[in-house]
Protein backbone atom coordinates (compact mmCIF):
# COMPACT_ATOMS: atom_id res chain seq x y z
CA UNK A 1 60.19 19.06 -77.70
CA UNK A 2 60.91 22.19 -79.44
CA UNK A 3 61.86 25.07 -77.77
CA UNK A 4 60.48 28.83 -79.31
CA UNK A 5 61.74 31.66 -77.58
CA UNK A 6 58.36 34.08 -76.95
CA UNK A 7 58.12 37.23 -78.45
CA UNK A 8 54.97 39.28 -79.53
CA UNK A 9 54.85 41.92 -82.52
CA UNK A 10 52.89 45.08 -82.20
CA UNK A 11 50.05 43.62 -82.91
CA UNK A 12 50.33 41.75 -79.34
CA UNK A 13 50.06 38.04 -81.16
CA UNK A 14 53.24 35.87 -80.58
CA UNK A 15 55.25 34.56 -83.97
CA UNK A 16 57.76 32.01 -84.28
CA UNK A 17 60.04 32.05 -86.89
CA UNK A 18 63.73 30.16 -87.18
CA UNK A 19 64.83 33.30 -85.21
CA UNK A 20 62.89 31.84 -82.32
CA UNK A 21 64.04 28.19 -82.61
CA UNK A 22 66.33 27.63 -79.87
CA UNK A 23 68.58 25.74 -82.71
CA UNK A 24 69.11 28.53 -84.67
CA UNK A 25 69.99 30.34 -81.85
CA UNK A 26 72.56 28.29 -80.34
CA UNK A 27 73.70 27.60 -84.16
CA UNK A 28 74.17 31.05 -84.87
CA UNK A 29 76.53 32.03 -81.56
CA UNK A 30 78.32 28.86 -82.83
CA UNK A 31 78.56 30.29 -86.40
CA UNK A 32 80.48 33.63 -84.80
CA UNK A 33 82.63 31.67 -82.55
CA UNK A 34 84.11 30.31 -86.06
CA UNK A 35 84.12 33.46 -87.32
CA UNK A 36 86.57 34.73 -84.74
CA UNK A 37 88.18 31.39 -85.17
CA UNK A 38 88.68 32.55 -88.81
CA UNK A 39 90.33 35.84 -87.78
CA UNK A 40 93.19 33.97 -85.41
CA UNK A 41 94.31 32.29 -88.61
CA UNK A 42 97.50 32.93 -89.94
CA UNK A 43 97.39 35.46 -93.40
CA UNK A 44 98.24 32.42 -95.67
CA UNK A 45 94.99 30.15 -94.50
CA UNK A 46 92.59 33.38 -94.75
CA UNK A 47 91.79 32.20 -97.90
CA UNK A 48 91.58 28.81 -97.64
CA UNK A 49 90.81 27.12 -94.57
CA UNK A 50 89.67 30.88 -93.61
CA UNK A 51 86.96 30.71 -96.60
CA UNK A 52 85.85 27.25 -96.04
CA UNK A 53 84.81 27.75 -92.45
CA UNK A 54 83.12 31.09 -93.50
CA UNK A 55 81.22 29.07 -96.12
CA UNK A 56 80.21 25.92 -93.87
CA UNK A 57 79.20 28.10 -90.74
CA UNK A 58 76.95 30.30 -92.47
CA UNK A 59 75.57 27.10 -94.22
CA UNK A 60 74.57 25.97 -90.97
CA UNK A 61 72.69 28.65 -90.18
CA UNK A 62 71.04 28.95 -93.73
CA UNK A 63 70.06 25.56 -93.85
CA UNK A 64 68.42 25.60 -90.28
CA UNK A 65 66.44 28.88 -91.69
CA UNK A 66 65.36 27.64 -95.13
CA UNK A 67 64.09 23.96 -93.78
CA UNK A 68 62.14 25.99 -91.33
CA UNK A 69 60.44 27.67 -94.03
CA UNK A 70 59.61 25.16 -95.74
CA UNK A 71 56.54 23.28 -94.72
CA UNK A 72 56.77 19.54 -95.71
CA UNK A 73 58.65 17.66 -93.35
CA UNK A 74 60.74 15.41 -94.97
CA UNK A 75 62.19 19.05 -96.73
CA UNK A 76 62.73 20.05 -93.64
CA UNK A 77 64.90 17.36 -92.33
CA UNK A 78 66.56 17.01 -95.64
CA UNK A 79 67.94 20.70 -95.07
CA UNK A 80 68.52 19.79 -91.26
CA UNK A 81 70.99 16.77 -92.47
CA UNK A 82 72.88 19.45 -94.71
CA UNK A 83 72.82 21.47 -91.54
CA UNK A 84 74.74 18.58 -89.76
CA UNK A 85 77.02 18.18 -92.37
CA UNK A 86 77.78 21.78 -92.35
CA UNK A 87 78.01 21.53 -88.91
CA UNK A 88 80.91 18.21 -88.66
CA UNK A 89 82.81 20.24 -91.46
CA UNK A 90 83.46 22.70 -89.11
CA UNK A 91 84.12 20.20 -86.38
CA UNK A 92 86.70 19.06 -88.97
CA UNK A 93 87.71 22.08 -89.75
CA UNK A 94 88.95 22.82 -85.78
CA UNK A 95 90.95 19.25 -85.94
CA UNK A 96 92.87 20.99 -88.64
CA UNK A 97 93.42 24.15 -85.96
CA UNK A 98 94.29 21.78 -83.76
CA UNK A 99 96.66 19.74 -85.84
CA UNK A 100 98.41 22.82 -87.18
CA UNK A 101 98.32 24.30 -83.96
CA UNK A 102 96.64 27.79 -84.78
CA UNK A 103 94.72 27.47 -81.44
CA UNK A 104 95.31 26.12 -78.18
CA UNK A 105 93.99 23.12 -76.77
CA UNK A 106 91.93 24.46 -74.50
CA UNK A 107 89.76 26.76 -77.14
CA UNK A 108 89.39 23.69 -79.54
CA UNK A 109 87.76 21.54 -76.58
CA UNK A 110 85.27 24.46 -75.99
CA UNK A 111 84.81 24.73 -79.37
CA UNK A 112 84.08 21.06 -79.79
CA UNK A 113 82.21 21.13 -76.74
CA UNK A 114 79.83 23.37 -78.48
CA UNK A 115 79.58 22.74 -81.65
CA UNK A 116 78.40 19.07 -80.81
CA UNK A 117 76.06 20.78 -78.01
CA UNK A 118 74.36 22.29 -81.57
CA UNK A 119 74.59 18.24 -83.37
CA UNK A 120 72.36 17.58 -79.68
CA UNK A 121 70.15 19.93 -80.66
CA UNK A 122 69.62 19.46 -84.06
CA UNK A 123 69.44 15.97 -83.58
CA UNK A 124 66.27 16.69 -81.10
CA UNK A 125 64.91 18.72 -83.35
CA UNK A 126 65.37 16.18 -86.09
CA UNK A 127 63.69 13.43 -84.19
CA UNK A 128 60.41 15.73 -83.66
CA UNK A 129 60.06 16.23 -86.66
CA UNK A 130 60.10 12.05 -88.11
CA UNK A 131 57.78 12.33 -85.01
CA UNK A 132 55.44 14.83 -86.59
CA UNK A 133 55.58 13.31 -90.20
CA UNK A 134 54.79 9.97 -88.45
CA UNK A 135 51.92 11.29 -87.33
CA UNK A 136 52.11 12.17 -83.25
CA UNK A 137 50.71 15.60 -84.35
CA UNK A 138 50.07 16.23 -88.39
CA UNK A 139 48.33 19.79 -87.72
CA UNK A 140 50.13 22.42 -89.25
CA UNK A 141 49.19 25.65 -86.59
CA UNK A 142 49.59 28.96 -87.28
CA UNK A 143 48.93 31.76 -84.83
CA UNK A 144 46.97 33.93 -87.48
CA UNK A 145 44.07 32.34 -88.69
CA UNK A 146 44.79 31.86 -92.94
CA UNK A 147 41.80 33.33 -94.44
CA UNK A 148 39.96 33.82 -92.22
CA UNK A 149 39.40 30.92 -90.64
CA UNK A 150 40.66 29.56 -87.59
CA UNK A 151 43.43 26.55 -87.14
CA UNK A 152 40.07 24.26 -86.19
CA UNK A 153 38.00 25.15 -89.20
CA UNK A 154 41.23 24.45 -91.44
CA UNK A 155 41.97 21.27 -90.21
CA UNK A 156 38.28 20.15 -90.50
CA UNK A 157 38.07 21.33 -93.95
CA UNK A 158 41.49 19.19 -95.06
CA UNK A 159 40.19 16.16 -93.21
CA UNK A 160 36.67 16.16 -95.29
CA UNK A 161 38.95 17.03 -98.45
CA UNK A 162 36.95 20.51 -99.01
CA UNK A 163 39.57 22.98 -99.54
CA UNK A 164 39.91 27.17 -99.52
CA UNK A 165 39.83 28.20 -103.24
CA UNK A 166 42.47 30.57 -103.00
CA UNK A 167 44.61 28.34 -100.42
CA UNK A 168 48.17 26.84 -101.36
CA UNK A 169 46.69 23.76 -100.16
CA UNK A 170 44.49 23.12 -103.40
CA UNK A 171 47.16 24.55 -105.41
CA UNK A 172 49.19 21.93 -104.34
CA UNK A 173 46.78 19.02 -104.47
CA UNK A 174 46.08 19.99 -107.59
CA UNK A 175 50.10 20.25 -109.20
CA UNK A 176 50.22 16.29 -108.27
């Protein structure tokens, strides 16, 4: 299942947004572990190896964020799947720490350790997702009602194919 942390907005209602996904979270302490990992490097892999694991940590984090904003599912696990291979590139990217020795053993294991603690998660989230699109729950909720209408009334309107004039839904429909 999918873990949101809670949080409400002045307004009192709670949101969830990648912020809240307990993937993102754990992704994103794993992004600045690498980060440090970048600043141990020696001055002549700064730009290299340096720049590659800045570019393939923050693409993990990216990725998580913009296939949680998107609202189709198989988009979202497409950018999950570059989120994993973001993710083994910088598993790859501590074998070559390892093999050049720029870090000790002992870092690179927790490092591993964690970084495949986030390939868990994302995996988990992955799966509940091919669960949704296969239909265990096809509801898309919100916690604000979209114009005006509540989560119920919206679901009832899809199902009978009557849709909000100014929703994306017909918008949609209509582009294919």
């Amino acid at each position: 299942m999918i873990s949101y942390k809670k949080e409400s907005g002045a307004d009192g209602k709670k949101y969830r947004t990648f912020e809240h996904l307990e993937l993102y979270q754990i992704a994103r302490e794993f992004r600045k572990q690498m980060y440090r990992v970048n600043r141990q490097l020696p001055s002549f892999e700064k730009f290299e190896l340096g720049s590659q694991i800045r570019r393939a940590a923050v693409s993990l984090t990216n990725k998580i964020a913009e296939g949680h904003g998107r609202f189709h599912y198989l988009e979202q696990l497409k950018f999950c799947l570059n989120a994993r291979g973001s993710l083994e590139e910088l598993i790859d990217d501590l074998n070559v720490c390892e093999d050049e020795s720029y870090l000790g053993a002992t870092e690179i294991k927790s490092l591993k350790e964690q970084g495949w603690r986030v390939h868990q998660v994302l995996a988990g989230y992955m799966r509940w997702l091919r669960e949704r699109k296969q239909g265990a729950a096809l509801a898309l909720h919100e916690d604000s009602p979209a114009y005006g209408r509540s989560d119920d009334d919206l679901d009832e309107l899809v199902a009978a194919g009557v849709e909000h004039p100014a929703s994306t839904l017909q918008r949609f429909s209509a582009s294919r």
